[in-house]
N, C-alpha and C. Protein backbone atom coordinates (compact mmCIF):
# COMPACT_ATOMS: atom_id res chain seq x y z
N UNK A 1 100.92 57.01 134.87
CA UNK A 1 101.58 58.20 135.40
C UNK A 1 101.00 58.53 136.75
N UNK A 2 101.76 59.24 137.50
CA UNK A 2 101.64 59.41 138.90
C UNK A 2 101.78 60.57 139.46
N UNK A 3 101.73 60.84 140.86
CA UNK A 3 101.74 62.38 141.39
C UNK A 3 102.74 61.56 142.22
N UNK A 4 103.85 62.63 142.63
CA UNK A 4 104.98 62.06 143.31
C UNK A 4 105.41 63.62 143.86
N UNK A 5 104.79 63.66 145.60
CA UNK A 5 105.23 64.82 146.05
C UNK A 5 106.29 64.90 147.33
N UNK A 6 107.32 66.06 147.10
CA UNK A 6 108.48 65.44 148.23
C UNK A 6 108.15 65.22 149.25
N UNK A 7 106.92 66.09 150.09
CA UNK A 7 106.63 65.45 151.18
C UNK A 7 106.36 63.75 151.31
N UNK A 8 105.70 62.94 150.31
CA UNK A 8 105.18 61.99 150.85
C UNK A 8 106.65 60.66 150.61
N UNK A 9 107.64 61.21 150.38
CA UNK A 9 109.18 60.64 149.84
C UNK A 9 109.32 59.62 151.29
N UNK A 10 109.57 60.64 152.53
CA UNK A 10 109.85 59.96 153.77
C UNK A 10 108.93 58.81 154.12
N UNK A 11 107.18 59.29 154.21
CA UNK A 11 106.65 57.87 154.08
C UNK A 11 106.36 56.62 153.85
N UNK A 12 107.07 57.01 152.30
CA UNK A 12 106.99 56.09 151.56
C UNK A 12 108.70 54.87 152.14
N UNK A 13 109.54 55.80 152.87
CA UNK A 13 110.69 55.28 152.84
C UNK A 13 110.03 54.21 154.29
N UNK A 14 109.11 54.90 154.69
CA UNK A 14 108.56 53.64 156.42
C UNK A 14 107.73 52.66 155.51
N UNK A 15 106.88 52.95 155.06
CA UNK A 15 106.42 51.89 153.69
C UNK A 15 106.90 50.78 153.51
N UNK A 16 108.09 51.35 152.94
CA UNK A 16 109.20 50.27 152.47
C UNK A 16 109.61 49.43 153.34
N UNK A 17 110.07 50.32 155.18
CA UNK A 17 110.86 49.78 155.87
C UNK A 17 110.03 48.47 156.87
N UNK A 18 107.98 48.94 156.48
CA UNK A 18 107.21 48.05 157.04
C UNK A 18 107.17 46.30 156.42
N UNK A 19 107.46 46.61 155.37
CA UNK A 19 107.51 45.86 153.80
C UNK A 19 108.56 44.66 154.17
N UNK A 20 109.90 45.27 154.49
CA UNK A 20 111.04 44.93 155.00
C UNK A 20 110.87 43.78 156.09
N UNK A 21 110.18 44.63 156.98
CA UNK A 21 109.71 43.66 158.30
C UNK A 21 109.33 42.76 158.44
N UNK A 22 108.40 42.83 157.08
CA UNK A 22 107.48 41.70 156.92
C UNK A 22 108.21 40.28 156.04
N UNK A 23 109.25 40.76 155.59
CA UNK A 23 109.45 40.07 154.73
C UNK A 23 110.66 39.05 155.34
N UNK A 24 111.61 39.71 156.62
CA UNK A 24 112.37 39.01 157.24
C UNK A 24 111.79 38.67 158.49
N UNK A 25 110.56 38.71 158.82
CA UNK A 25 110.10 37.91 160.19
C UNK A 25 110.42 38.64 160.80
N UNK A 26 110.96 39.81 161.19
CA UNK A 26 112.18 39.90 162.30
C UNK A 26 110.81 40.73 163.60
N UNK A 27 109.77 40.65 163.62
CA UNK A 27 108.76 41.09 164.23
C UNK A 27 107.94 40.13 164.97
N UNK A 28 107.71 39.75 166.18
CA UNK A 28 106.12 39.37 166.63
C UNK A 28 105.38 39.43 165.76
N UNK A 29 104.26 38.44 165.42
CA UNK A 29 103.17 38.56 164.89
C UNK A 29 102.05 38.70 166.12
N UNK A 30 101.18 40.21 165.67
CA UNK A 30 100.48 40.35 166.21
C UNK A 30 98.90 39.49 166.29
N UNK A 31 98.28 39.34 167.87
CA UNK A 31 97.55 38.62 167.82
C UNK A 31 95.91 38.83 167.30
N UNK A 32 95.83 40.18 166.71
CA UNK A 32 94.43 40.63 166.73
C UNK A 32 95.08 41.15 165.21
N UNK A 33 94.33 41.12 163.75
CA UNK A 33 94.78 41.23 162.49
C UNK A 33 93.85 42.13 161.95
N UNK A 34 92.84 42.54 163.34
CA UNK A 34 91.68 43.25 162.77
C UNK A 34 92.30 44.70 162.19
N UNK A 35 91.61 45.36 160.96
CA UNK A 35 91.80 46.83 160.49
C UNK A 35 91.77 47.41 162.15
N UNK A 36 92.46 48.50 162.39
CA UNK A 36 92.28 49.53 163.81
C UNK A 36 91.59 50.57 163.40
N UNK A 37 90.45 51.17 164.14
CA UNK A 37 90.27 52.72 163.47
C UNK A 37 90.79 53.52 164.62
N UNK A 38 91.77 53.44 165.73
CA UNK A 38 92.34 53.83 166.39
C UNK A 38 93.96 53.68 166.25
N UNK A 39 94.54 55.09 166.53
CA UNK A 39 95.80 55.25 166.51
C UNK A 39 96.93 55.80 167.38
N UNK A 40 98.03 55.01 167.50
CA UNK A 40 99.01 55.51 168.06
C UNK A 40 100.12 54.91 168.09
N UNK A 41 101.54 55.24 168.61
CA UNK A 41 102.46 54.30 168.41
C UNK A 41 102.67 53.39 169.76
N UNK A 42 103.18 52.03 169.58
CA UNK A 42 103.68 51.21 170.48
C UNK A 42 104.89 51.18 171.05
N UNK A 43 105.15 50.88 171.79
CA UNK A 43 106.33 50.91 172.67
C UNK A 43 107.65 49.91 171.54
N UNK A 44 107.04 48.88 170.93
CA UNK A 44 107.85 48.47 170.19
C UNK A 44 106.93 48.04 168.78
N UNK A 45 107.96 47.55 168.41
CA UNK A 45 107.54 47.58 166.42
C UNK A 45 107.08 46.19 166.04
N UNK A 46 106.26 46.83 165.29
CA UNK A 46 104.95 45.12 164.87
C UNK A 46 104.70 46.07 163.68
N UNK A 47 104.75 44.63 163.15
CA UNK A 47 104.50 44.43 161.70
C UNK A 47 103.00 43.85 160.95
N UNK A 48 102.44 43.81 160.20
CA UNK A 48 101.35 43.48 159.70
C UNK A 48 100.46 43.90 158.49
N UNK A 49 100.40 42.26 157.70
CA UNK A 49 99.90 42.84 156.15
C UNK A 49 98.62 42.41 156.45
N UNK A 50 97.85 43.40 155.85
CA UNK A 50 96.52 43.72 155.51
C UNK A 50 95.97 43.62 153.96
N UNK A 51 94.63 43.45 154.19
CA UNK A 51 94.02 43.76 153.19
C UNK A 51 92.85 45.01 152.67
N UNK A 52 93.10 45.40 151.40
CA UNK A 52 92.54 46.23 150.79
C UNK A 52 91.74 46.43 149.99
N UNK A 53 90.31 46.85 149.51
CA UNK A 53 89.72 46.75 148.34
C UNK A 53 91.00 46.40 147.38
N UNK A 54 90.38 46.02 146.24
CA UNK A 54 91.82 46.67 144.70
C UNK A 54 90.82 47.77 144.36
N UNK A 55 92.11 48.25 143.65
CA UNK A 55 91.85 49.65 143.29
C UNK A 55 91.57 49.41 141.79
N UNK A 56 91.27 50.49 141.48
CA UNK A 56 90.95 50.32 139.83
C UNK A 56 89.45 50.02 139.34
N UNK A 57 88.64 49.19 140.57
CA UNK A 57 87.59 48.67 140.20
C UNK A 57 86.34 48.58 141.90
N UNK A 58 85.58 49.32 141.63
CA UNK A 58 84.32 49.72 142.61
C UNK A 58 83.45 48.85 142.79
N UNK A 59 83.30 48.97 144.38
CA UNK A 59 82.34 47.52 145.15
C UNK A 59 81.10 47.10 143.66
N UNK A 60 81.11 48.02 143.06
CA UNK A 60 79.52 48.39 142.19
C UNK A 60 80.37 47.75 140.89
N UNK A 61 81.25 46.94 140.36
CA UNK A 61 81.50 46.40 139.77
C UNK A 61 81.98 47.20 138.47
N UNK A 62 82.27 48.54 138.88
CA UNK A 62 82.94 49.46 137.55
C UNK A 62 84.11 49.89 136.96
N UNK A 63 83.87 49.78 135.93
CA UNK A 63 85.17 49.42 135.41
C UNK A 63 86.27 50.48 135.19
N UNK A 64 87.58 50.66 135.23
CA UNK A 64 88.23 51.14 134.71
C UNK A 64 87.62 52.20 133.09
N UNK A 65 87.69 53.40 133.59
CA UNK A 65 87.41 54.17 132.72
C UNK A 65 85.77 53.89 132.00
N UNK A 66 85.00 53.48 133.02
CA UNK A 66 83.39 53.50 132.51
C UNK A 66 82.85 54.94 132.81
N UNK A 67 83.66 55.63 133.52
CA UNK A 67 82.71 56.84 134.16
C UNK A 67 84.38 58.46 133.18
N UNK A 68 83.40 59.67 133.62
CA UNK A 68 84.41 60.26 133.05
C UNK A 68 84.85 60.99 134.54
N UNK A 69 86.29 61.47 134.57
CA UNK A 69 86.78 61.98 135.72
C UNK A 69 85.95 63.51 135.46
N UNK A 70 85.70 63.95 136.57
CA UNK A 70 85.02 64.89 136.62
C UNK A 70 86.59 66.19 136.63
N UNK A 71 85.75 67.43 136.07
CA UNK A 71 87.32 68.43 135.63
C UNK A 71 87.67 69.00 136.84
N UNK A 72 89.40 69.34 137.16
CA UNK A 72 90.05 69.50 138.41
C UNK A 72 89.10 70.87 138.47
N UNK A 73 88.69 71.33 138.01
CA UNK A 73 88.29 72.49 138.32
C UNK A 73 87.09 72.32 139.54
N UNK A 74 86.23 71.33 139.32
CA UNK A 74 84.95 70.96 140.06
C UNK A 74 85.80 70.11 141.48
N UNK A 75 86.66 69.54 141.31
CA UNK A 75 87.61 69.18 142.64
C UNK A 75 87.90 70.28 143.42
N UNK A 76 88.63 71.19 142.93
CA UNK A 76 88.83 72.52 143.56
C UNK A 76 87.74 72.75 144.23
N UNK A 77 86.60 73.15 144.06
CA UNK A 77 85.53 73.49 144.80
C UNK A 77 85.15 72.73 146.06
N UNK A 78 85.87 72.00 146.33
CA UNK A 78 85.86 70.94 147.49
C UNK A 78 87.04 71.35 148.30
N UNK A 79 88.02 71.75 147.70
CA UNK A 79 89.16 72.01 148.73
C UNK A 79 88.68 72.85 150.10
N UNK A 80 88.97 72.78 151.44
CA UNK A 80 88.69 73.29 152.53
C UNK A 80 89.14 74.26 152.48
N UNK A 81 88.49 75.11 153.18
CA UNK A 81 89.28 76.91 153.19
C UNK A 81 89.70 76.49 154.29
N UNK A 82 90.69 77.70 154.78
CA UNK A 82 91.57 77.65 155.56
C UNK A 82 90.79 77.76 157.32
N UNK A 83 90.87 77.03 158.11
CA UNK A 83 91.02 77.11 159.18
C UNK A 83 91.16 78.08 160.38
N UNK A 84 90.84 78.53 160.85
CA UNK A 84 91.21 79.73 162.26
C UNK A 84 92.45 79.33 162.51
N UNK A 85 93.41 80.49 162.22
CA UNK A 85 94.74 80.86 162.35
C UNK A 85 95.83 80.10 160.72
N UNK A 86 94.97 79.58 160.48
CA UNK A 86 95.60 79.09 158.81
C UNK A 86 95.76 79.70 157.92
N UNK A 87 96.52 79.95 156.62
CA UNK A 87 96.11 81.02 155.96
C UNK A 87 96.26 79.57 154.40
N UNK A 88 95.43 79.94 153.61
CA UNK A 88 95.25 78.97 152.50
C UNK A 88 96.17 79.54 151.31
N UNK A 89 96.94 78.84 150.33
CA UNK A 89 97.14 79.11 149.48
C UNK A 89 95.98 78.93 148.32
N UNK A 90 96.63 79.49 147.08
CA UNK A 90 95.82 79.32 145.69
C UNK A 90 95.72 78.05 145.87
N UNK A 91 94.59 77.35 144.92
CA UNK A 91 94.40 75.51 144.63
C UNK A 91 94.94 75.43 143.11
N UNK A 92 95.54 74.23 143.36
CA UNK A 92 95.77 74.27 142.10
C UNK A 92 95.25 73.09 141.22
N UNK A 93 95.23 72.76 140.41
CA UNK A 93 94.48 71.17 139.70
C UNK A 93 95.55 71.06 138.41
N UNK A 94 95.23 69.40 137.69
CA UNK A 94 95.76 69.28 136.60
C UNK A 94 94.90 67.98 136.17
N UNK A 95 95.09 67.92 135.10
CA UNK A 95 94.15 66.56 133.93
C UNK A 95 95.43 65.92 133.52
N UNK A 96 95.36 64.40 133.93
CA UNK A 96 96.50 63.75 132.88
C UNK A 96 95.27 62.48 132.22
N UNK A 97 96.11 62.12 130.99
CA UNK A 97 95.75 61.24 130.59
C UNK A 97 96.17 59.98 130.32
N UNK A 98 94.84 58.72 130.57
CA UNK A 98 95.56 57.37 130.97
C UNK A 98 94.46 56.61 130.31
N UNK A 99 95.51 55.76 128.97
CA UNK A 99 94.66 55.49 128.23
C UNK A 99 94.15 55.98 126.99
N UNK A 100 92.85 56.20 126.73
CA UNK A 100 92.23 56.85 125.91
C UNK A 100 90.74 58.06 126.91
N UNK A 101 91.23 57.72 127.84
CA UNK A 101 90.13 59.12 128.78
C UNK A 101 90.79 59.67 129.76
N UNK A 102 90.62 60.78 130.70
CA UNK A 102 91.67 60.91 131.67
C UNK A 102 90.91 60.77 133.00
N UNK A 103 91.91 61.62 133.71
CA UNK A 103 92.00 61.62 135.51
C UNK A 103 92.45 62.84 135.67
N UNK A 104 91.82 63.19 136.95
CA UNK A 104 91.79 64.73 137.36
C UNK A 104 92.63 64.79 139.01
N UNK A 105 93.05 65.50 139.31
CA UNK A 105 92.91 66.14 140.70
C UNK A 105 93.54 67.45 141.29
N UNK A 106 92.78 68.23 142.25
CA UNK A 106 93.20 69.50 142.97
C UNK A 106 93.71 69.29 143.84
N UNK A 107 94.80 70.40 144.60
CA UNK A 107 94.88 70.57 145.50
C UNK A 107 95.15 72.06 146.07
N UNK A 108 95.75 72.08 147.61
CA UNK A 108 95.83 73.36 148.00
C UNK A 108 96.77 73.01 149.44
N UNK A 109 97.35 74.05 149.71
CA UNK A 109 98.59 74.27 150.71
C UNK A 109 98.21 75.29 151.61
N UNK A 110 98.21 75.02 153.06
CA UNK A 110 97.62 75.52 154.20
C UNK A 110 99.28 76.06 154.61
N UNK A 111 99.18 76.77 155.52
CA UNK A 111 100.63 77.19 156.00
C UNK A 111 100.08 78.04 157.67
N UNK A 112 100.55 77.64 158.88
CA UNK A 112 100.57 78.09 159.92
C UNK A 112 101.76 78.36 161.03
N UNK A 113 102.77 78.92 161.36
CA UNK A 113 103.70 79.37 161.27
C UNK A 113 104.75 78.23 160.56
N UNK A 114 105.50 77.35 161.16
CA UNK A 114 106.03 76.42 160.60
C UNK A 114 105.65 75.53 160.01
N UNK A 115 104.28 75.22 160.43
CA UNK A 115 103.58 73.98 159.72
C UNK A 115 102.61 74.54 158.54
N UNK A 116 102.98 73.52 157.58
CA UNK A 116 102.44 73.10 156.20
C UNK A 116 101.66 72.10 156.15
N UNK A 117 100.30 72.48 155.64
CA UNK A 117 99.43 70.92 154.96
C UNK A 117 98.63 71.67 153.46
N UNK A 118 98.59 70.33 153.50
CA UNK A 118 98.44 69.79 151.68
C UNK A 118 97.10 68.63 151.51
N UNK A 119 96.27 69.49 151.38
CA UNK A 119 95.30 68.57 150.82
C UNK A 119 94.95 68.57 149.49
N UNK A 120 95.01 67.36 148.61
CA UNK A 120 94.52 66.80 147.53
C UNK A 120 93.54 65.92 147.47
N UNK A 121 92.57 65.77 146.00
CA UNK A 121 91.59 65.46 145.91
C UNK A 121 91.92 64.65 144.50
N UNK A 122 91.95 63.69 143.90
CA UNK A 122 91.88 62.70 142.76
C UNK A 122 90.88 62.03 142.45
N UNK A 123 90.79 62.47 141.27
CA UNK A 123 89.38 61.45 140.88
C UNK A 123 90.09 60.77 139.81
N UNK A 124 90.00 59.50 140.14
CA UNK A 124 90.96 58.10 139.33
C UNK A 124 90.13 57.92 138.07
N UNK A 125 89.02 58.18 138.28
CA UNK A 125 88.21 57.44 136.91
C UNK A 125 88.04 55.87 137.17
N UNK A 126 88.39 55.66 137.99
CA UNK A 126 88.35 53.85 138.53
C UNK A 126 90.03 53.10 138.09
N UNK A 127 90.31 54.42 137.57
CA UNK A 127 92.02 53.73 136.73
C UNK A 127 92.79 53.69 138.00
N UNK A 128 93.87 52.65 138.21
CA UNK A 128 94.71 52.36 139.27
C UNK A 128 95.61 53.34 138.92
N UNK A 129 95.77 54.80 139.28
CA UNK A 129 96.09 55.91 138.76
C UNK A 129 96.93 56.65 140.70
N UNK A 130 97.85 57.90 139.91
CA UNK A 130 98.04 58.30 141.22
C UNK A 130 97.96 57.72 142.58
N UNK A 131 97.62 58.03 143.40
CA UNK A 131 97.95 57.43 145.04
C UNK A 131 97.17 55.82 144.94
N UNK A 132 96.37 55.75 144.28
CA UNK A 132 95.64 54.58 143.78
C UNK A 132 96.88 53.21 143.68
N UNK A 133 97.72 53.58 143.03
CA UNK A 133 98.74 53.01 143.04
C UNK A 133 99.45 52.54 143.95
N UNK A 134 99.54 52.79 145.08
CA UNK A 134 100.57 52.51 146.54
C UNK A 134 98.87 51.85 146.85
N UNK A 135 98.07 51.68 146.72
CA UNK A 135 97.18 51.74 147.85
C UNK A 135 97.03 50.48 148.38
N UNK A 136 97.29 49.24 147.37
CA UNK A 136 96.79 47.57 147.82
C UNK A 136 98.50 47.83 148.37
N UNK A 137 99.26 48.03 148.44
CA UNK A 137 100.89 47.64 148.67
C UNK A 137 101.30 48.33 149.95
N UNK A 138 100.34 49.34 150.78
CA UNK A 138 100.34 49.88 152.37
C UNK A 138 100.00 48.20 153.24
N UNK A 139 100.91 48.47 154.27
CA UNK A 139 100.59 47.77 155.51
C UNK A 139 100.91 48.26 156.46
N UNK A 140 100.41 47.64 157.69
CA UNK A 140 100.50 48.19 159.11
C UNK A 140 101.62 47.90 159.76
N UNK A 141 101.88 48.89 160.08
CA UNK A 141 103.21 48.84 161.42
C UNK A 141 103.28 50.20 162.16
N UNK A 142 104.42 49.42 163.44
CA UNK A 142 104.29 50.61 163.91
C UNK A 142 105.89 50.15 164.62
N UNK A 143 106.45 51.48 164.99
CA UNK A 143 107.82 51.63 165.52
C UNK A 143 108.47 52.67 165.98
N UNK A 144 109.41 52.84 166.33
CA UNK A 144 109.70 53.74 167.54
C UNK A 144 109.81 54.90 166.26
N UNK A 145 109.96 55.20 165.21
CA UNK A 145 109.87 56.12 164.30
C UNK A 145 108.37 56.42 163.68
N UNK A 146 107.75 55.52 164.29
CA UNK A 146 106.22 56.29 162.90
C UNK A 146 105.35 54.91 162.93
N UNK A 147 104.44 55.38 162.56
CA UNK A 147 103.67 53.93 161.94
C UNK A 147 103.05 54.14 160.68
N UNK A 148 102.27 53.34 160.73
CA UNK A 148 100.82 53.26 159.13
C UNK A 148 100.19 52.50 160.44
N UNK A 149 98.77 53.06 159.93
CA UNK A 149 97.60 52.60 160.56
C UNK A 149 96.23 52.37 159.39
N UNK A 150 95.53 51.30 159.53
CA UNK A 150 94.59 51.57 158.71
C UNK A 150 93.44 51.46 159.49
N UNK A 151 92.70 52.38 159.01
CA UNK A 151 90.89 52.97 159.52
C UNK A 151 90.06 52.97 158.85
N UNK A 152 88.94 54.06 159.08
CA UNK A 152 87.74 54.70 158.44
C UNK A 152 87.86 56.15 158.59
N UNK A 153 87.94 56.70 157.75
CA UNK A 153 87.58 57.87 157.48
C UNK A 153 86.46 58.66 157.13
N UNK A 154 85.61 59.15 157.82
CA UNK A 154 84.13 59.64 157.37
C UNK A 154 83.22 58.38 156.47
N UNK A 155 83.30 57.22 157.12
CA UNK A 155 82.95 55.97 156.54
C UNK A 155 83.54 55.26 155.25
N UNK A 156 84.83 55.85 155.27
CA UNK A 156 85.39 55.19 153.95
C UNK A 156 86.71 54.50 154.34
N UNK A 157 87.19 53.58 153.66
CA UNK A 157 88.69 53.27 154.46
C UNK A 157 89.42 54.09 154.29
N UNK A 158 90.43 54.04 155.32
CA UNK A 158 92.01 55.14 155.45
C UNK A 158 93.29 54.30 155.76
N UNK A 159 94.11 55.17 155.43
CA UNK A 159 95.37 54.87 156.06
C UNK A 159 96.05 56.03 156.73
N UNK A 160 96.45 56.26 157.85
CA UNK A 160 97.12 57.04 158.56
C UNK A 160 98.80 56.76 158.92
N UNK A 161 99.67 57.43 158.68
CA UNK A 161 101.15 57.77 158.98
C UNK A 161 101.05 58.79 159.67
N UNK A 162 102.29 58.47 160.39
CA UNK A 162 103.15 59.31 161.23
C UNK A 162 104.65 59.10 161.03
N UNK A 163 105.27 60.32 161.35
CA UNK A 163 106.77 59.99 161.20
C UNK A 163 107.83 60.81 161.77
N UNK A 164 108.64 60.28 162.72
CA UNK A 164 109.05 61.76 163.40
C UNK A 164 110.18 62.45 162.67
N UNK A 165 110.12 63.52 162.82
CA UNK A 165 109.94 64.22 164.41
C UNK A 165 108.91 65.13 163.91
N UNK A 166 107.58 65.20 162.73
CA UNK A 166 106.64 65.48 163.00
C UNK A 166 105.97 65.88 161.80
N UNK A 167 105.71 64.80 160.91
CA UNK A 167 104.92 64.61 159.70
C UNK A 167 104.10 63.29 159.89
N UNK A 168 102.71 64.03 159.27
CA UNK A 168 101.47 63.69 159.10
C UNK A 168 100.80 63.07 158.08
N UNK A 169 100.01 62.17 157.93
CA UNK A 169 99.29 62.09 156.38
C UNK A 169 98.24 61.02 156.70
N UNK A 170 97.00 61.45 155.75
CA UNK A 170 96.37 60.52 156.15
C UNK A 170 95.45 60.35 154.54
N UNK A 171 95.34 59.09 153.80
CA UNK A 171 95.17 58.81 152.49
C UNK A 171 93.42 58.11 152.89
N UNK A 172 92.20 58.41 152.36
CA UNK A 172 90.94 58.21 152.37
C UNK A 172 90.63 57.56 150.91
N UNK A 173 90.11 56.75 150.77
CA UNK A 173 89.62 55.79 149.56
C UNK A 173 88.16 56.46 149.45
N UNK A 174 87.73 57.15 148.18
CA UNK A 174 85.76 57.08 148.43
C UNK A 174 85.67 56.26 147.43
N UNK A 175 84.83 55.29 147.50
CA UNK A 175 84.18 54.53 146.37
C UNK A 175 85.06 53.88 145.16
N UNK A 176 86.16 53.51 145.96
CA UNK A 176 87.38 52.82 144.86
C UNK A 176 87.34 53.71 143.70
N UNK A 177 87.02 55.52 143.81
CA UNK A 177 87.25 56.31 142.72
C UNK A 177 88.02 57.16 142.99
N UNK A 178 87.30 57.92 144.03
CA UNK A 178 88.36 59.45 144.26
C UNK A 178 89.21 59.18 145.65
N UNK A 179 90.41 59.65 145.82
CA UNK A 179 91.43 59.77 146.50
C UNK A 179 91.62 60.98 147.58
N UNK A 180 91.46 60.94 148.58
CA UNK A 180 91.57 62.21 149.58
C UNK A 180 93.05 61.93 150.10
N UNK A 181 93.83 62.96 150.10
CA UNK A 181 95.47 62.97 150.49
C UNK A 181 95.49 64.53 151.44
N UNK A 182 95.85 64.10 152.84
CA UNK A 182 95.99 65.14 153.29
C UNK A 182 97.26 65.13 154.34
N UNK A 183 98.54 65.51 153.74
CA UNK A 183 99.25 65.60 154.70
C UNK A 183 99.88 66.95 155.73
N UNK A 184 100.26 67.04 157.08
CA UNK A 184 100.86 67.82 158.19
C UNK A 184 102.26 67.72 158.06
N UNK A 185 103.34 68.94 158.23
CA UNK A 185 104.34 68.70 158.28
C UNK A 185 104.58 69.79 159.06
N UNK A 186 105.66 69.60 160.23
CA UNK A 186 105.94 70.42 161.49
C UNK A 186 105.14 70.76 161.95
N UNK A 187 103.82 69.87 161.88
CA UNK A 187 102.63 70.20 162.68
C UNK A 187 102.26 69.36 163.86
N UNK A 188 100.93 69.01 164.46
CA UNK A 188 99.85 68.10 165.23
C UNK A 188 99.36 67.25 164.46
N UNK A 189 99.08 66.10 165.50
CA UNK A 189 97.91 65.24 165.01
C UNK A 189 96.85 65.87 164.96
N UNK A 190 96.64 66.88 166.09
CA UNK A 190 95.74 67.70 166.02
C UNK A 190 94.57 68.64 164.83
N UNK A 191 96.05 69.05 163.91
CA UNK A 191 96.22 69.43 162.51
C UNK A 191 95.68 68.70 161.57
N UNK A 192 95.96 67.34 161.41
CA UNK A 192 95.88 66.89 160.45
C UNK A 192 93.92 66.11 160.61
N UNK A 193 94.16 66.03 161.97
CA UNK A 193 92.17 65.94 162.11
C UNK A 193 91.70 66.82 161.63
N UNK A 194 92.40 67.72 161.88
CA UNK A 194 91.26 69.20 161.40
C UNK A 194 91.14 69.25 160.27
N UNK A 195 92.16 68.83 159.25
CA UNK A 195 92.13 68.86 158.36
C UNK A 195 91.49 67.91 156.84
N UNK A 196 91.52 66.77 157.71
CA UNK A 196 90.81 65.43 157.14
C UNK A 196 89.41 65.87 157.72
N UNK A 197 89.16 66.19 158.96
CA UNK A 197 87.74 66.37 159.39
C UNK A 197 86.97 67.78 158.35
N UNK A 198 87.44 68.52 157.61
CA UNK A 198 87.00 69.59 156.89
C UNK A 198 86.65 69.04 155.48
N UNK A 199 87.35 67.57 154.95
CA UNK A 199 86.50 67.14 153.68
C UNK A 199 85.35 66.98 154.07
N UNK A 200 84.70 67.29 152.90
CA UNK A 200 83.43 66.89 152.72
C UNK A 200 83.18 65.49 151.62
N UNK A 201 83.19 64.08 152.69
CA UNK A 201 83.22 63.40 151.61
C UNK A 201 82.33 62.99 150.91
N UNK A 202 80.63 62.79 151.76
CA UNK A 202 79.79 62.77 150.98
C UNK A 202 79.49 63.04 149.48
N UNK A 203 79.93 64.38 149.89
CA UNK A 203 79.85 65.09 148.77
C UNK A 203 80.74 64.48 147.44
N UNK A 204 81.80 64.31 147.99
CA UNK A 204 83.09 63.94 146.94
C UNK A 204 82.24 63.02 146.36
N UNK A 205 81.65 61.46 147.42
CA UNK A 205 81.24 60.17 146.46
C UNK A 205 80.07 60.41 145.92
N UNK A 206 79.31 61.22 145.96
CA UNK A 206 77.97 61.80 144.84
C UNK A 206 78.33 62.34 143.54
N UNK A 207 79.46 62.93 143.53
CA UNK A 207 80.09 63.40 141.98
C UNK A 207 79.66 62.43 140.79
N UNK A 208 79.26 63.05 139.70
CA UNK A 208 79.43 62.09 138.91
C UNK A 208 80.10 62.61 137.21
């Protein structure tokens, strides 16, 4: 089972359309295959599959459901307060279960006049669970509509989207366990730094 939120619908539709690209050639292959931790769009559209940890299972060799998800409630306490000129909504969390143990995650909804962000927090339990799920199946592109980019995020890998005419998101891996999801909509790039830059991820991968 999965978290499936309308904002991340459109991304997922460039996802697809990177997927596409790749699959009919119809792109240059680019000459440098390295991960980017720099972003922006190109004048024209390039395509490119990457690689990803797998999910489900930590550099530290752990397994699917060896650890217990810690309760959305203790996620919550991580959510960022709101920002100068932001105003935060309530957080909210939920427990599903996968398997015979579960998986947790919070989130919370920022709002500044038109623009909306949404940061969530998942703790997978190591289960290929929620956003965990898309995560080996992202690749890079970029095009006159948006890209995917993959990075580092506060030393962990990322993936960054864009998509016009002006949604944001940027997905953080900690420790092939917990999931950072933070997307901008009718906002800045500006925004969505601020907003990825306010996890605290340290903290997140010390949980236990």
């Amino acid at each position: 089972m999965k978290i499936l939120l309308s904002k991340t619908i459109f991304p997922v539709l460039l996802l697809v359309l990177g997927i596409c690209l790749l699959a009919a050639g119809c792109t240059s292959a680019p000459s440098d295959t390295t991960p980017e931790t720099t972003y922006g769009t190109s004048a024209t559209g390039t395509a490119v599959a990457t690689t990803t940890p797998a999910a489900g299972t930590a550099v530290s060799g752990a397994a699917a459901g060896s650890v217990s998800a810690v309760p959305f409630a203790t996620l919550m306490a991580y959510l960022p307060g709101a920002p100068a000129g932001w105003t935060a909504g309530e957080p909210a969390g939920a427990t599903w279960t996968v398997e015979e143990t579960e998986w947790t995650w919070a989130s919370r909804e920022y709002t500044k006049g038109d623009a909306v962000a949404t940061v969530l927090l998942q703790d997978s339990a190591y289960y290929d669970v929620g956003y965990w799920e898309s995560w080996d199946s992202m690749v890079s592109f970029e095009s006159t509509e948006g890209y995917y980019k993959q990075g580092k995020t506060g030393g962990y890998p990322s993936w960054e989207y864009f998509s016009k005419p002006a949604s944001y998101g940027t997905w953080v891996g900690v420790n092939d366990r917990f999931m950072v999801y933070v997307s901008v909509e009718d906002g800045t790039k500006q925004d969505l730094d601020l907003f990825v830059n306010a996890v605290n991820y340290g903290s997140l991968a010390n949980l236990k």
